[in-house]
C-alpha atoms as a PDB file:
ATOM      1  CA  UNK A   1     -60.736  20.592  26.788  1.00  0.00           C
ATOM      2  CA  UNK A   2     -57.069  21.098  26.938  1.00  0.00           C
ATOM      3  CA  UNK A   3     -54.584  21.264  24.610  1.00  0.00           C
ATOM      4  CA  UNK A   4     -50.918  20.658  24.205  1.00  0.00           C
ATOM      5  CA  UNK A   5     -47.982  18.163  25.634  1.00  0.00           C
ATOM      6  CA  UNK A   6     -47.765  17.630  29.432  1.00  0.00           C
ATOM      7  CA  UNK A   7     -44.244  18.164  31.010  1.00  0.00           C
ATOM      8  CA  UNK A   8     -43.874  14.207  31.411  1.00  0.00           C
ATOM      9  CA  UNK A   9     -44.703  14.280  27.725  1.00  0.00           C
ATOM     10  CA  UNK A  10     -41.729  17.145  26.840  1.00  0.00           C
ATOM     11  CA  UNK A  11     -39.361  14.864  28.777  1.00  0.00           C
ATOM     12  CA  UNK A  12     -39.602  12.180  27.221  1.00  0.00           C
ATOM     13  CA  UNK A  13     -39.710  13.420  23.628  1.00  0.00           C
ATOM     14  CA  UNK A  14     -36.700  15.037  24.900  1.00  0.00           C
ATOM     15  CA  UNK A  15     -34.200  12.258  25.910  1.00  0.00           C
ATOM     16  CA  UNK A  16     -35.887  10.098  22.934  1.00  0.00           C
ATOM     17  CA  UNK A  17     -34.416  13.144  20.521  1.00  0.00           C
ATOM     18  CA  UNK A  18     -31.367  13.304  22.464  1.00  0.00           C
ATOM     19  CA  UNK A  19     -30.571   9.295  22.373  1.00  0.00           C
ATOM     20  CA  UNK A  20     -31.461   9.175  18.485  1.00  0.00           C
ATOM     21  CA  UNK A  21     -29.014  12.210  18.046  1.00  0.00           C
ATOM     22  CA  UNK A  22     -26.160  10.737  19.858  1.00  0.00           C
ATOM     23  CA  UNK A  23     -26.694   7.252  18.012  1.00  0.00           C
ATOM     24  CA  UNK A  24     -26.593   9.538  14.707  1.00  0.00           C
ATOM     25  CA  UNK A  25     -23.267  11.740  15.725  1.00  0.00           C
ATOM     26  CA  UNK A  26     -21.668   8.290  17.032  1.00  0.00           C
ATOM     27  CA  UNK A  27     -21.855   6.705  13.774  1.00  0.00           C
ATOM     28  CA  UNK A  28     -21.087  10.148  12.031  1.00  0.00           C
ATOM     29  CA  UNK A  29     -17.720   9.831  14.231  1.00  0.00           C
ATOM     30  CA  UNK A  30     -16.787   6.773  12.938  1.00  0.00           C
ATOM     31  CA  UNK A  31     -17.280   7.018   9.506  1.00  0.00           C
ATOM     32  CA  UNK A  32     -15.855  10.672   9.301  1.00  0.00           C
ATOM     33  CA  UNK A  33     -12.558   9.061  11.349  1.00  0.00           C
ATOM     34  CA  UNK A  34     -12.023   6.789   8.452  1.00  0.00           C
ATOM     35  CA  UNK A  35     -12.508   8.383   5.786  1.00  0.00           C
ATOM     36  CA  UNK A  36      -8.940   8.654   4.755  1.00  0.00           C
ATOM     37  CA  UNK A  37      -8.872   4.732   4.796  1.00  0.00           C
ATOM     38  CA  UNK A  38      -9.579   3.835   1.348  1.00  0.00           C
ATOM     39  CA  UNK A  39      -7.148   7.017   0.243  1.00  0.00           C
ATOM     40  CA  UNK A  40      -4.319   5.902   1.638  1.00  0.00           C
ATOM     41  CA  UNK A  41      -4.896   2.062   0.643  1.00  0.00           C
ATOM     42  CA  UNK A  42      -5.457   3.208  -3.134  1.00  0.00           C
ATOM     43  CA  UNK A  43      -2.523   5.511  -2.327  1.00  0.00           C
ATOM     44  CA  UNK A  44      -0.548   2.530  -0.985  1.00  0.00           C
ATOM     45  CA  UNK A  45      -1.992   0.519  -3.830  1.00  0.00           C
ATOM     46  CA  UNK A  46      -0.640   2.410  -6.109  1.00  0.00           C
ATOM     47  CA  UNK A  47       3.031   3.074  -5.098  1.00  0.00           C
ATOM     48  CA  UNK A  48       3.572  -0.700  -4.720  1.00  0.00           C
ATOM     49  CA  UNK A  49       2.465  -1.371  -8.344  1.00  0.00           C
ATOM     50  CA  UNK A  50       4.182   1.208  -9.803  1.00  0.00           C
ATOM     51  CA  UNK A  51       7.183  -0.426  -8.005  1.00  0.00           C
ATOM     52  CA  UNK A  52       6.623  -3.346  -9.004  1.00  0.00           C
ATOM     53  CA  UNK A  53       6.318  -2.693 -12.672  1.00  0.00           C
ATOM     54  CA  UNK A  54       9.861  -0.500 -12.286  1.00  0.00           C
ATOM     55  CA  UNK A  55      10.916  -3.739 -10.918  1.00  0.00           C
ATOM     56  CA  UNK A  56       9.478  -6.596 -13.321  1.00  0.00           C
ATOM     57  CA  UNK A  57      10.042  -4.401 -16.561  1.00  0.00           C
ATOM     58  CA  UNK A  58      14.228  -5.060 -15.502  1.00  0.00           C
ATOM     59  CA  UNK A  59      16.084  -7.506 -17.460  1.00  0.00           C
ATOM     60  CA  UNK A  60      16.317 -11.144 -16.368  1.00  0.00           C
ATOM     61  CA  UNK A  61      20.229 -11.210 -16.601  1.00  0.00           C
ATOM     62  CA  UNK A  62      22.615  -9.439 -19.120  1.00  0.00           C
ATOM     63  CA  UNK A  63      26.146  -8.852 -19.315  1.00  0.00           C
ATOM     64  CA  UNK A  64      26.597  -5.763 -17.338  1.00  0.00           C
ATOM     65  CA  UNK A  65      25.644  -7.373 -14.250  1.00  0.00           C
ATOM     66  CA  UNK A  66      24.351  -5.806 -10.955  1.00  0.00           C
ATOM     67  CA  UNK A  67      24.072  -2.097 -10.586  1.00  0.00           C
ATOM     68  CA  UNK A  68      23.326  -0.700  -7.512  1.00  0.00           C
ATOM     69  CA  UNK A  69      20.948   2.794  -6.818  1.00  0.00           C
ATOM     70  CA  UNK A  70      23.097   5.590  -5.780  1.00  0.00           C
ATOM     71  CA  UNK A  71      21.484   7.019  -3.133  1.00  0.00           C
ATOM     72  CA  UNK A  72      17.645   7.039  -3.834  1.00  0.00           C
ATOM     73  CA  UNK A  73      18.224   7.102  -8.037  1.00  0.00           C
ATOM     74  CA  UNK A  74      17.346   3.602  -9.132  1.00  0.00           C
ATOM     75  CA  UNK A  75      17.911   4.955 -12.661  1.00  0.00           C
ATOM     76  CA  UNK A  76      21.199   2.229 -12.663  1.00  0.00           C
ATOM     77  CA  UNK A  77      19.591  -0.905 -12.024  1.00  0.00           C
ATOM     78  CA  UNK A  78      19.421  -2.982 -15.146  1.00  0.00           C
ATOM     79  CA  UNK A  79      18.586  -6.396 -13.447  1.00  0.00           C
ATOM     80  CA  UNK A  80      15.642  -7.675 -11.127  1.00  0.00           C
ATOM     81  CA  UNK A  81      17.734  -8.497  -8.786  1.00  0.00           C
ATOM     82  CA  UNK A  82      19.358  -4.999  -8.276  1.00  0.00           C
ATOM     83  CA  UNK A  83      16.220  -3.882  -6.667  1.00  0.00           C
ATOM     84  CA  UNK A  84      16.548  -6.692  -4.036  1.00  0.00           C
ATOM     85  CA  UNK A  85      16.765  -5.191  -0.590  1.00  0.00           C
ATOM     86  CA  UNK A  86      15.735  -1.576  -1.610  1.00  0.00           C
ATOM     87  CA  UNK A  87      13.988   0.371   1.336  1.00  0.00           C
ATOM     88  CA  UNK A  88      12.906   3.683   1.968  1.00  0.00           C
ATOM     89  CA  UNK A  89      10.856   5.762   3.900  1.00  0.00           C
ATOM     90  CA  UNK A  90       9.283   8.869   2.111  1.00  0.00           C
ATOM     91  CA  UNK A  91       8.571   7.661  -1.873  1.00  0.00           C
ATOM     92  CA  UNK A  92      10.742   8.544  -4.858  1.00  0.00           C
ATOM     93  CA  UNK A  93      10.466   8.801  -8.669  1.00  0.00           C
ATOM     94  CA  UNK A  94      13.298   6.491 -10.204  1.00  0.00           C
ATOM     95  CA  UNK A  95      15.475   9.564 -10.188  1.00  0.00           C
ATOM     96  CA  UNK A  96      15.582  10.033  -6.653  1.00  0.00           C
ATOM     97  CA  UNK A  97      13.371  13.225  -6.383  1.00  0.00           C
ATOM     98  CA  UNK A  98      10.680  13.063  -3.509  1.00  0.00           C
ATOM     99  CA  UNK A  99       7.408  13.080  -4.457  1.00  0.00           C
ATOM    100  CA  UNK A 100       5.207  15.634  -2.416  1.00  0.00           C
ATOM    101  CA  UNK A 101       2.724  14.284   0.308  1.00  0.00           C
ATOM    102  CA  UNK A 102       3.961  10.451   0.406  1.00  0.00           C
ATOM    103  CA  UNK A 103       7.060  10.883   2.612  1.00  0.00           C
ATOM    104  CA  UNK A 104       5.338   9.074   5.324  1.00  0.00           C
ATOM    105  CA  UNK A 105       4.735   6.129   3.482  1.00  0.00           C
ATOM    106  CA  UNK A 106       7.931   3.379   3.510  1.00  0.00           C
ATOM    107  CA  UNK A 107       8.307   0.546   0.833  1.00  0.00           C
ATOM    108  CA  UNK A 108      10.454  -2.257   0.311  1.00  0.00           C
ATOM    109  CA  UNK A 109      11.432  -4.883  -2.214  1.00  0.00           C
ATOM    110  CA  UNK A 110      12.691  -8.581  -1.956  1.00  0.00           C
ATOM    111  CA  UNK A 111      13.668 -10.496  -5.112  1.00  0.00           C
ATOM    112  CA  UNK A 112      14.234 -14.411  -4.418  1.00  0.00           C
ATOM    113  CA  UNK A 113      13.904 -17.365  -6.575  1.00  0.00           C
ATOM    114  CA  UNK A 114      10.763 -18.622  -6.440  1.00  0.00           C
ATOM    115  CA  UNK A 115      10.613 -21.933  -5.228  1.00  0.00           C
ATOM    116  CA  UNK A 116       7.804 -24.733  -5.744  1.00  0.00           C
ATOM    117  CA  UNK A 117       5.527 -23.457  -2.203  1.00  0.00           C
ATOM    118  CA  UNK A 118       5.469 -20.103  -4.271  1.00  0.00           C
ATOM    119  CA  UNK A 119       4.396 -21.611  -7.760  1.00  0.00           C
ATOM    120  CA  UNK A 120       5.947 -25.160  -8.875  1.00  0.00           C
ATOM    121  CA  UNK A 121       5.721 -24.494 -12.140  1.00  0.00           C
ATOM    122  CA  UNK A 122       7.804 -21.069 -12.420  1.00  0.00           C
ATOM    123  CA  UNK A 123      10.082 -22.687  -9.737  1.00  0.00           C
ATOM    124  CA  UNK A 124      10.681 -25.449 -12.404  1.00  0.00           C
ATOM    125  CA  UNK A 125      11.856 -23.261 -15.352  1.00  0.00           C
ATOM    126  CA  UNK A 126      15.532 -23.384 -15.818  1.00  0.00           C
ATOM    127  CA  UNK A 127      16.693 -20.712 -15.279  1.00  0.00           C
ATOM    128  CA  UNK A 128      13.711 -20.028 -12.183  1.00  0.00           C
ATOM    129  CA  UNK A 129      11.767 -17.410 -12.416  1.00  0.00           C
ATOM    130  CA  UNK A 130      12.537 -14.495  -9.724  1.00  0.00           C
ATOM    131  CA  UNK A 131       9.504 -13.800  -7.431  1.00  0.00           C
ATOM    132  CA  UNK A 132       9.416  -9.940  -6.590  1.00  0.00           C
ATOM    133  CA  UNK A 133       7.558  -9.076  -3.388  1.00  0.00           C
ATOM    134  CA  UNK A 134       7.050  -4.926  -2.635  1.00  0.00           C
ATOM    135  CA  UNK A 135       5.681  -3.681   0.456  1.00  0.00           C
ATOM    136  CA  UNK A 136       4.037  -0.416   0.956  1.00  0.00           C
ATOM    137  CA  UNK A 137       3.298   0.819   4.395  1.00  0.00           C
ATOM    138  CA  UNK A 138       0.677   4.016   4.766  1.00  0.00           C
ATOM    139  CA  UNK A 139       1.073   6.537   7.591  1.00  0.00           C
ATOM    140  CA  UNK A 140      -1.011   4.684   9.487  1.00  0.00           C
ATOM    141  CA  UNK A 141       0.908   1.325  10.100  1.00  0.00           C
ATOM    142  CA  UNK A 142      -0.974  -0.341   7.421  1.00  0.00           C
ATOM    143  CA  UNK A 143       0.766  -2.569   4.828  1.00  0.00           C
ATOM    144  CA  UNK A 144       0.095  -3.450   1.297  1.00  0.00           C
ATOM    145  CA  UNK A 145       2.114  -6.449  -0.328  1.00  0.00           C
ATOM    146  CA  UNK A 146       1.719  -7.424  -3.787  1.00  0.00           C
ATOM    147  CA  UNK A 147       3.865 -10.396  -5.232  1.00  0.00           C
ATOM    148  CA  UNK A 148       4.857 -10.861  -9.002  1.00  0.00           C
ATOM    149  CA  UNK A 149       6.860 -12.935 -11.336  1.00  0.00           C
ATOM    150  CA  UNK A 150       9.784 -12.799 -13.995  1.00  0.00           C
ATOM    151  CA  UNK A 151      11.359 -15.136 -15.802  1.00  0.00           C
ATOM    152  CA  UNK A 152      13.932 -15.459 -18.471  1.00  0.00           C
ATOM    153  CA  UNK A 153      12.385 -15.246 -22.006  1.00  0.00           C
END
């Protein structure tokens, strides 16, 4: 009686091993290449709220009027509407001063009046209420939008 694994035997256990293996480091790959995914999307996340609270937290109208940033300080506006058209690549505190490992990410803010496809019933308040939209774009191409509301009260 003989004992052991015949060379057909080897082979096979082999290239079963090796196929298993490959499957394994394949799926490895992929999750290991996106990784950084739901980083930057929290990252992203995160910029365009703080944005838009900067934004929102602005007065509805006063009687200083418009103030434009100077440069990248947004420390001037005093009205919702100041903050329409802002866009930047690389992000800044409201002083201006870059903050470390985000200059690859962009945002940019619109301020309209919403109207009755965005939400009839803030479209109906007299004055209407302003609908601020701020876009946040990762290093990798991806956007984040988020959309919010102020009125005059």
């Amino acid at each position: 009686m003989q004992r052991g694994f015949t060379l057909i035997e080897m082979i096979i256990f082999i290239v079963v091993v090796s196929v298993g293996i490959a499957g394994i480091l394949s799926v490895m790959n992929t999750v290991v290449k996106s990784s950084a995914d739901p980083m930057l999307r929290k990252q992203s996340i995160a910029i365009a709220e703080s944005m838009l609270e900067e934004v929102l937290l602005k007065d509805y109208t006063n009687s200083l009027g418009p103030q434009a940033a100077i440069g990248n300080d947004r420390t001037p506006w005093n009205l919702v509407t100041d903050a329409n058209g802002y866009s930047r690549t690389g992000i800044t505190d409201p002083q201006g001063n870059a903050i470390a490992g985000l200059e690859h990410y962009s945002i940019s803010v619109t301020v309209a009046l919403a109207t009755s496809s965005d939400n009839a019933a803030l479209a109906a308040l007299t004055p209407a209420a302003y609908k601020v939209t701020v876009v946040v774009t990762d290093p990798g191409a991806n956007a984040v939008t988020l959309t919010g509301y102020r009125a005059s009260y």
